[in-house]
C-alpha atoms as a PDB file:
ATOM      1  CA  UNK A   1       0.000   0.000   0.000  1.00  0.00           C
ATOM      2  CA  UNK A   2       1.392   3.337  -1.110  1.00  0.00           C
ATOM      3  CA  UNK A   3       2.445   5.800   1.846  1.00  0.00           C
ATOM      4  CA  UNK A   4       2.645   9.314   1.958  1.00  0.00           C
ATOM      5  CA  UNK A   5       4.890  10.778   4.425  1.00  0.00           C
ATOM      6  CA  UNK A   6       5.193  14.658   5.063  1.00  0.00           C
ATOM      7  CA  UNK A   7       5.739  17.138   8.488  1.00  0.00           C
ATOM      8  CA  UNK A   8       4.536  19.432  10.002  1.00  0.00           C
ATOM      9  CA  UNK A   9       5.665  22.494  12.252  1.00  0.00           C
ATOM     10  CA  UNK A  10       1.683  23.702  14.085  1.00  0.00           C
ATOM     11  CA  UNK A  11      -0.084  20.286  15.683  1.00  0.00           C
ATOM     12  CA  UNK A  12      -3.691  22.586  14.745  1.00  0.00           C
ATOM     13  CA  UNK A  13      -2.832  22.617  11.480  1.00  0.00           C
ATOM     14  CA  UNK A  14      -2.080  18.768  11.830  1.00  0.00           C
ATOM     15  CA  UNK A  15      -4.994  18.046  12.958  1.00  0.00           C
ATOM     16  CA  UNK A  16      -6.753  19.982  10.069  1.00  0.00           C
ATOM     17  CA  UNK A  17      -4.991  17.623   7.768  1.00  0.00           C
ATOM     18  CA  UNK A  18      -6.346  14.640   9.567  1.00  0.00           C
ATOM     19  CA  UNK A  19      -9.877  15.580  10.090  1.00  0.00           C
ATOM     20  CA  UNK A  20      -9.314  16.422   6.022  1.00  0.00           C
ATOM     21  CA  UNK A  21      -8.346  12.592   5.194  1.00  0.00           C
ATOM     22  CA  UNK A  22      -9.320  10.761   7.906  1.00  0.00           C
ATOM     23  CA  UNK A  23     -11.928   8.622   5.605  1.00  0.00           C
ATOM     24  CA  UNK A  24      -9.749   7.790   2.960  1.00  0.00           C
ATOM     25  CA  UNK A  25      -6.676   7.158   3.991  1.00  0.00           C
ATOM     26  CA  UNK A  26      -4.867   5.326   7.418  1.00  0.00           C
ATOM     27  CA  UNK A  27      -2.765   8.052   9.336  1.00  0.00           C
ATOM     28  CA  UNK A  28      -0.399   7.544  11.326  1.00  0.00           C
ATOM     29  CA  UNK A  29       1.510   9.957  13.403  1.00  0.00           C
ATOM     30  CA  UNK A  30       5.233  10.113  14.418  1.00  0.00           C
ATOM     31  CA  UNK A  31       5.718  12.755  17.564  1.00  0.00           C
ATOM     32  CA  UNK A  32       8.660  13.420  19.927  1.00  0.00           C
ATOM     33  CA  UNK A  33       7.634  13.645  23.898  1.00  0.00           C
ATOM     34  CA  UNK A  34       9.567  15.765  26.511  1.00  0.00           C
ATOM     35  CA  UNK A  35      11.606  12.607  27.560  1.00  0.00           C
ATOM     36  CA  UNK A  36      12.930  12.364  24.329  1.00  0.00           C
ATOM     37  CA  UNK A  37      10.817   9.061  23.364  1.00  0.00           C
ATOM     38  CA  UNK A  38       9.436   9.173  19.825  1.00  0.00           C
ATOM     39  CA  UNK A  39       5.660   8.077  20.255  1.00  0.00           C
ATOM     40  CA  UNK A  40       3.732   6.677  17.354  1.00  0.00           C
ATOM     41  CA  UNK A  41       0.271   6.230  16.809  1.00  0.00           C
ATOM     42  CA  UNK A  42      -2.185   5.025  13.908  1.00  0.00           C
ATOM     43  CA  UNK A  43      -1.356   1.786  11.866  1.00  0.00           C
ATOM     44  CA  UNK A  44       2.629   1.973  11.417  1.00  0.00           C
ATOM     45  CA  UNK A  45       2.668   1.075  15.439  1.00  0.00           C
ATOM     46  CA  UNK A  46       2.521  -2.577  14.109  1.00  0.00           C
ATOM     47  CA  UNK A  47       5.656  -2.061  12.254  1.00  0.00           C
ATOM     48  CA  UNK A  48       7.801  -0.180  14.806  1.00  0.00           C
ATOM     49  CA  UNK A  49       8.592  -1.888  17.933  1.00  0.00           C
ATOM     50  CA  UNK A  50       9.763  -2.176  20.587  1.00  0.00           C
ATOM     51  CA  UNK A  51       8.872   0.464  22.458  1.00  0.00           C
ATOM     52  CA  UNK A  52      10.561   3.064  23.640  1.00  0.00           C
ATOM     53  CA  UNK A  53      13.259   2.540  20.873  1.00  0.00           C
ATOM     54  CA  UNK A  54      16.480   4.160  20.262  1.00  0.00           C
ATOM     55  CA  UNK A  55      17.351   4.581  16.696  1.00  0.00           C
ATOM     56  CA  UNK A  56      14.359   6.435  15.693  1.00  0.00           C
ATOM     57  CA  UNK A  57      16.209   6.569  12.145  1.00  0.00           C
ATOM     58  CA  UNK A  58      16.574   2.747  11.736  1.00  0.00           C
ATOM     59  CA  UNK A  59      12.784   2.528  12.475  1.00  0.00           C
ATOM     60  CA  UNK A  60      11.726   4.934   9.825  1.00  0.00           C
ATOM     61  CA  UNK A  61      14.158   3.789   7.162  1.00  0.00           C
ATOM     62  CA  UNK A  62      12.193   0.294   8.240  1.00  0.00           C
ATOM     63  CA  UNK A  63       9.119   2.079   7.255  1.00  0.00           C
ATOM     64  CA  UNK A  64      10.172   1.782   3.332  1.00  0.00           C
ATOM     65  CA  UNK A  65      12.427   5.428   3.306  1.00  0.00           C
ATOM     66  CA  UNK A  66      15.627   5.375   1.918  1.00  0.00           C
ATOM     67  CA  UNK A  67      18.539   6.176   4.747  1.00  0.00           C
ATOM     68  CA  UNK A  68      18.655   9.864   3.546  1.00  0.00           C
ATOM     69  CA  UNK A  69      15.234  10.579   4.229  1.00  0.00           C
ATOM     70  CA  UNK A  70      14.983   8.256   7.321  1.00  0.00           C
ATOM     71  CA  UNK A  71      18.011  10.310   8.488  1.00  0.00           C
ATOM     72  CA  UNK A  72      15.975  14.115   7.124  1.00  0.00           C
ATOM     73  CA  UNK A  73      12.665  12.890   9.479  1.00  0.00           C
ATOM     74  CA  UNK A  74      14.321  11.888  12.417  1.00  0.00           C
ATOM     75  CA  UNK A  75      16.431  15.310  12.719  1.00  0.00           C
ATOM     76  CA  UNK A  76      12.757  16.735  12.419  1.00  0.00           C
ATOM     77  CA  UNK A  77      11.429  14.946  15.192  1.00  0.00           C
ATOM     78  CA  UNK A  78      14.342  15.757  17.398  1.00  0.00           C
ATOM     79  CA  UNK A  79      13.621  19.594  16.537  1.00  0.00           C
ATOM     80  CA  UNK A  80       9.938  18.890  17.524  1.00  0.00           C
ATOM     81  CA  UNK A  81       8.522  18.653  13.892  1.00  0.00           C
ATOM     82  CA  UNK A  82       5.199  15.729  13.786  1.00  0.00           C
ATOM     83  CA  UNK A  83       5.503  13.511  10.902  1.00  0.00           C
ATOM     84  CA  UNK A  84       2.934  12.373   9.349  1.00  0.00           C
ATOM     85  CA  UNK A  85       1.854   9.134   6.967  1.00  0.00           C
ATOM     86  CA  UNK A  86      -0.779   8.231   5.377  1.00  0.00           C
ATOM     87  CA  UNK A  87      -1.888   5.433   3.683  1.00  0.00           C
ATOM     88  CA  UNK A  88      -4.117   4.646   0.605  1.00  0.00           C
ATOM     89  CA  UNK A  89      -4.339   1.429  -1.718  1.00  0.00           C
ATOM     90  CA  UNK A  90      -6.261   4.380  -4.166  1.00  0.00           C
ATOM     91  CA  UNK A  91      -3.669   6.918  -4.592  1.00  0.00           C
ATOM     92  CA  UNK A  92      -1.215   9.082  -2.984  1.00  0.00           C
ATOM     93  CA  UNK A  93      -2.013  12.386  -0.821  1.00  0.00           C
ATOM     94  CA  UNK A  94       0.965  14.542  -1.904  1.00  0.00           C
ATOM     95  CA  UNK A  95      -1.535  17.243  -3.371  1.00  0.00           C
ATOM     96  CA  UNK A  96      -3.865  16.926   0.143  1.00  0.00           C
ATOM     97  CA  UNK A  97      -0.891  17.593   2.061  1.00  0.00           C
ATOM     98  CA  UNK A  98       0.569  20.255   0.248  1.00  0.00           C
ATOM     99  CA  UNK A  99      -2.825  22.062   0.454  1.00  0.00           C
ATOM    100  CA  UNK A 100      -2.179  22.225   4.678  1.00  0.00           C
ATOM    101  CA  UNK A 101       1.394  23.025   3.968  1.00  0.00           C
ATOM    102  CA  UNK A 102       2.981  19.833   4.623  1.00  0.00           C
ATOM    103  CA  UNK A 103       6.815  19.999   4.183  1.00  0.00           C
ATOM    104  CA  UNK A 104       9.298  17.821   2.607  1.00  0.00           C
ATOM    105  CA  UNK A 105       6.810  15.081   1.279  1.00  0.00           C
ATOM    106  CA  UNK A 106       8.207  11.765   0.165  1.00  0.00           C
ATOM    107  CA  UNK A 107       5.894   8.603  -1.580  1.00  0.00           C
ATOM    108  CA  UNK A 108       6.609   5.196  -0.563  1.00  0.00           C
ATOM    109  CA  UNK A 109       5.135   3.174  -3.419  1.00  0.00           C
END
């Protein structure tokens, strides 16, 4: 199933995006907590594990990213950035996130 992955600075404007896709697609959301733990929820918990795990970038590139891009989205979440994925078998959401101003977007066919 193709995957979308983008970030986000604002959490409202996050949520905007969700509310947005939320019937169409699976989202999942990669966030940072004050103790440094990267918390993921939505359907890509079933393919990052175990919890709380170290190499946040190992776990993304796991998520079908090349190492570059693993590398690019775990340096966001260490800023405080909330990635974002979503998931389609229909087609991919590049031009729904750019509309909410997604950055950096990247399809994982």
């Amino acid at each position: 199933m193709p995957r979308t992955f983008g970030w986000f600075k604002n959490p409202k404007t996050l949520l905007s995006c969700i509310e947005s896709v939320q019937r169409s697609a699976a989202v999942s959301v990669l966030m940072r907590q004050q103790d440094l733990e990267v918390v993921v929820m939505g359907p890509l918990t079933r393919f990052v594990a175990p919890y709380p795990f170290l190499d946040v970038q190992h776990h993304i590139y796991r998520l079908g990213l090349n190492r570059s891009w693993a590398k690019k989205y775990a340096d966001i979440l260490e800023k405080g950035g909330l990635v974002v994925c979503l998931e389609s078998p229909e087609h991919a959401f590049t031009d729904e996130l750019s509309r909410y101003h997604a950055q950096d977007l990247q399809l994982v066919p």
